[in-house]
N, C-alpha and C. Protein backbone atom coordinates (compact mmCIF):
# COMPACT_ATOMS: atom_id res chain seq x y z
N UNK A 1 0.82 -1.18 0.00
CA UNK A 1 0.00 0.00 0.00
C UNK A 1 0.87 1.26 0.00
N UNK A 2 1.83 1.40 1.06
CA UNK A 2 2.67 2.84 0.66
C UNK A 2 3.69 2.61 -0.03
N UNK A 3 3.89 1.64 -0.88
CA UNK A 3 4.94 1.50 -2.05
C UNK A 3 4.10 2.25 -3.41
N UNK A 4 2.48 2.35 -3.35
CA UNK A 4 1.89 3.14 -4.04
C UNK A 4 1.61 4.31 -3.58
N UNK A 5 2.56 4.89 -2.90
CA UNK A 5 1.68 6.28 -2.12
C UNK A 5 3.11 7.35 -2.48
N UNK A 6 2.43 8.55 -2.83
CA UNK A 6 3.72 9.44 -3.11
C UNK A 6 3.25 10.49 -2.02
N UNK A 7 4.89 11.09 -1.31
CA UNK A 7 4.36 11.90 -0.80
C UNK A 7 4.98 13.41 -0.97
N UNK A 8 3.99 13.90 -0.72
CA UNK A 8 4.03 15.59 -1.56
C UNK A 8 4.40 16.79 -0.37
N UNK A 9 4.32 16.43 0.81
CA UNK A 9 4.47 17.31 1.77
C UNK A 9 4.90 16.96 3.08
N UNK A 10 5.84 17.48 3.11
CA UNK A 10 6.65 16.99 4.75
C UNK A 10 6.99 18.45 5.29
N UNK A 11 5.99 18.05 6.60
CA UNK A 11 6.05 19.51 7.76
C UNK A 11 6.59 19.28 8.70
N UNK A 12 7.49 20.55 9.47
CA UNK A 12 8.06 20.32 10.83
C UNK A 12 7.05 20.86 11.67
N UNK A 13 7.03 20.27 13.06
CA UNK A 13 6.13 20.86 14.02
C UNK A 13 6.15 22.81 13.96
N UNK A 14 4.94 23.29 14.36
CA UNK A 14 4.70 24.60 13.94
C UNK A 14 4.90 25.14 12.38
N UNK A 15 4.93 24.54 11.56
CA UNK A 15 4.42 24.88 10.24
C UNK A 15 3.00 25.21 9.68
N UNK A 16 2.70 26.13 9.09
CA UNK A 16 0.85 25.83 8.73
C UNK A 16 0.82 24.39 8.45
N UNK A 17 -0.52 23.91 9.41
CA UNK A 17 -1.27 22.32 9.09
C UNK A 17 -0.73 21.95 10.11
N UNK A 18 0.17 22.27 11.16
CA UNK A 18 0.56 21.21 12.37
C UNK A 18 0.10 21.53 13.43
N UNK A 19 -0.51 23.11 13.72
CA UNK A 19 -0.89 23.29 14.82
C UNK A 19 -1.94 22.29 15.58
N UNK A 20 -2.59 21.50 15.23
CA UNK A 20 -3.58 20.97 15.79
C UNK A 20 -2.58 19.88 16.52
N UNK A 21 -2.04 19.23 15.54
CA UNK A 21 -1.33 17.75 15.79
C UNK A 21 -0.16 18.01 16.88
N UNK A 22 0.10 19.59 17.05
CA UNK A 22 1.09 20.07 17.84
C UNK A 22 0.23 20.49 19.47
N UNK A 23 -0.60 20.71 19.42
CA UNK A 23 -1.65 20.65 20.39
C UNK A 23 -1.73 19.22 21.01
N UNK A 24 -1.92 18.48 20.11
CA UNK A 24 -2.09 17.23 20.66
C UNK A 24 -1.37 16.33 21.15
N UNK A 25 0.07 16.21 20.32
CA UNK A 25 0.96 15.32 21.09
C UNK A 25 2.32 16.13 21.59
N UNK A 26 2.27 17.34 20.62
CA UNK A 26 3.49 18.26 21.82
C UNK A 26 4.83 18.18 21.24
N UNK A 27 5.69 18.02 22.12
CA UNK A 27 7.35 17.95 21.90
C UNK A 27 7.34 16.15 21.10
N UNK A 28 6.33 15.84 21.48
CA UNK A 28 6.32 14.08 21.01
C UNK A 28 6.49 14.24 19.35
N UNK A 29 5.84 15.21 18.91
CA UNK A 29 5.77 15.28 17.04
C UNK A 29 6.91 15.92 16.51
N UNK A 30 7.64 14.83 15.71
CA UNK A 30 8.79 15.27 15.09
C UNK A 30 8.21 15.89 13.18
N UNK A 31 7.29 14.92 12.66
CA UNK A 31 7.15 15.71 11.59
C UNK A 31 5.47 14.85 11.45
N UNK A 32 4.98 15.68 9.76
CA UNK A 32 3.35 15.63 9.51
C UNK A 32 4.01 15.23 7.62
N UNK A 33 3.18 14.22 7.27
CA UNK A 33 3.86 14.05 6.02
C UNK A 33 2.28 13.63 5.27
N UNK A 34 2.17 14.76 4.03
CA UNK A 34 0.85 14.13 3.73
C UNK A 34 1.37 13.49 2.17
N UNK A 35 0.48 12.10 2.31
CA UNK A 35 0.74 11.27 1.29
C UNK A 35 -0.50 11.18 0.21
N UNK A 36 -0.20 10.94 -0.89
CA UNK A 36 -1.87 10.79 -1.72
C UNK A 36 -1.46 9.09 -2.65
N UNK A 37 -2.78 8.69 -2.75
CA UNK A 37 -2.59 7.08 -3.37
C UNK A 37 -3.29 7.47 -4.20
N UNK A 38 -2.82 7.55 -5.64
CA UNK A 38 -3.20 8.12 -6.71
C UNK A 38 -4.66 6.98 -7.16
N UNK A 39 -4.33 5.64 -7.10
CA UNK A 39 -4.92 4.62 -7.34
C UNK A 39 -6.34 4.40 -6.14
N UNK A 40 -6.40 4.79 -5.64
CA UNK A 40 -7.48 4.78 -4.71
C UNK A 40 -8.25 6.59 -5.10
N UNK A 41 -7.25 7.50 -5.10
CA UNK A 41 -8.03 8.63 -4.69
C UNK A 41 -7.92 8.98 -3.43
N UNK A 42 -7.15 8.88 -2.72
CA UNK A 42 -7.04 9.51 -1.22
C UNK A 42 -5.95 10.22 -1.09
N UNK A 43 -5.94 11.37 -0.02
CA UNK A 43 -4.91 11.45 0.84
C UNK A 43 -5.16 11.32 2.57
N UNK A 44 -3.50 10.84 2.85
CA UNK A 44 -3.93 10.57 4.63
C UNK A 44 -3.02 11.30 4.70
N UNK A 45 -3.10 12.04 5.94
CA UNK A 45 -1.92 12.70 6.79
C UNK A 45 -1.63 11.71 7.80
N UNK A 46 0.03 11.83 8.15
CA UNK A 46 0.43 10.81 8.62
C UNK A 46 1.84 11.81 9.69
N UNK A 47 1.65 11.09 10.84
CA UNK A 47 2.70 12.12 12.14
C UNK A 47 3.61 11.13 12.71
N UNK A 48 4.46 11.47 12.58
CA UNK A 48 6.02 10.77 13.35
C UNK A 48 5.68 11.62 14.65
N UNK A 49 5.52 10.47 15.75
CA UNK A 49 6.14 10.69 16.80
C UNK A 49 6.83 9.83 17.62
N UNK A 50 7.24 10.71 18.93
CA UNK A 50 8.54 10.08 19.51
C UNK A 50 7.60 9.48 20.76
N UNK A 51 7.47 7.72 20.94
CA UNK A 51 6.78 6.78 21.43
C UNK A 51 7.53 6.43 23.17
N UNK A 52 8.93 6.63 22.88
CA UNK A 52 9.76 5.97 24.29
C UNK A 52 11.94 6.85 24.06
N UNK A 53 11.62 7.31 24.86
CA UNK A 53 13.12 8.07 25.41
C UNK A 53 13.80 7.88 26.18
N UNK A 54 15.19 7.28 25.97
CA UNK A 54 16.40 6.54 27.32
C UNK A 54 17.07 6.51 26.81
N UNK A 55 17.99 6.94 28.00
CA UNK A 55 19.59 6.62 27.47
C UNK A 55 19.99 5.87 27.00
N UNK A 56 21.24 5.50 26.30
CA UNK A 56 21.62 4.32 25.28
C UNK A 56 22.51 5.15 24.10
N UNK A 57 23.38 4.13 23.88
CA UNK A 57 24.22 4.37 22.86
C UNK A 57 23.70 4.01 21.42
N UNK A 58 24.21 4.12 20.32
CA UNK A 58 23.88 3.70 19.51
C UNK A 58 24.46 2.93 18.68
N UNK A 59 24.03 1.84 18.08
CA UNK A 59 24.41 0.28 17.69
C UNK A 59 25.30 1.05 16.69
N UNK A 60 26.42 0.59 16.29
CA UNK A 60 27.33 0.52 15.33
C UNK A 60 26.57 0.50 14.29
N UNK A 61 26.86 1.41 12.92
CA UNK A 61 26.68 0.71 11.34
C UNK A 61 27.43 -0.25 11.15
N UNK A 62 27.11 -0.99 10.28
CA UNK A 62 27.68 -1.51 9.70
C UNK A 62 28.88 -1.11 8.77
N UNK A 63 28.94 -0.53 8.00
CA UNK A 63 29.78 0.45 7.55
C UNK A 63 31.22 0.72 8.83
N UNK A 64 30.31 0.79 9.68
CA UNK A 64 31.76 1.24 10.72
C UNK A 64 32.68 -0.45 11.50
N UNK A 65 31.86 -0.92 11.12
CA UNK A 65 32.49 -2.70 11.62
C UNK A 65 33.96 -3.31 10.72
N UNK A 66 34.66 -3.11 11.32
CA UNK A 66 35.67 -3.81 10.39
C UNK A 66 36.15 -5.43 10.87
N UNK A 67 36.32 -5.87 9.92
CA UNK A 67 36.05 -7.43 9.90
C UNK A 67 37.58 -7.97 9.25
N UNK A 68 38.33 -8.43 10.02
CA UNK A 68 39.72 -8.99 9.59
C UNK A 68 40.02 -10.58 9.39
């Protein structure tokens, strides 16, 4: 389904169109991305947010692994 979906608009929190979604979940909303499925006829708006926060490092790339 979103391998058919293009998307046309990516907002940062406080942009026109986020105030509501910025009301609602706060410092939690990192971005608002509206997508349209040409094949159906729709668009959905769709919000990244931040679910769980803790310390922790972060896992190595791969890229950075060297292997002898």
């Amino acid at each position: 389904m979103l391998k058919d979906m293009k998307t046309h608009t990516h907002l940062k929190p406080g942009q026109k169109g986020t105030r509501r979604l910025v009301e609602k979940y706060g410092d939690a909303l990192l971005c608002v991305r509206y997508r349209y499925d040409e094949i159906r006829g729709v668009r959905m708006k769709t919000v990244e947010i931040v679910v769980e926060e803790r310390p922790g490092k972060a896992a190595p790339r791969l890229r950075d692994i060297v292997y002898t």
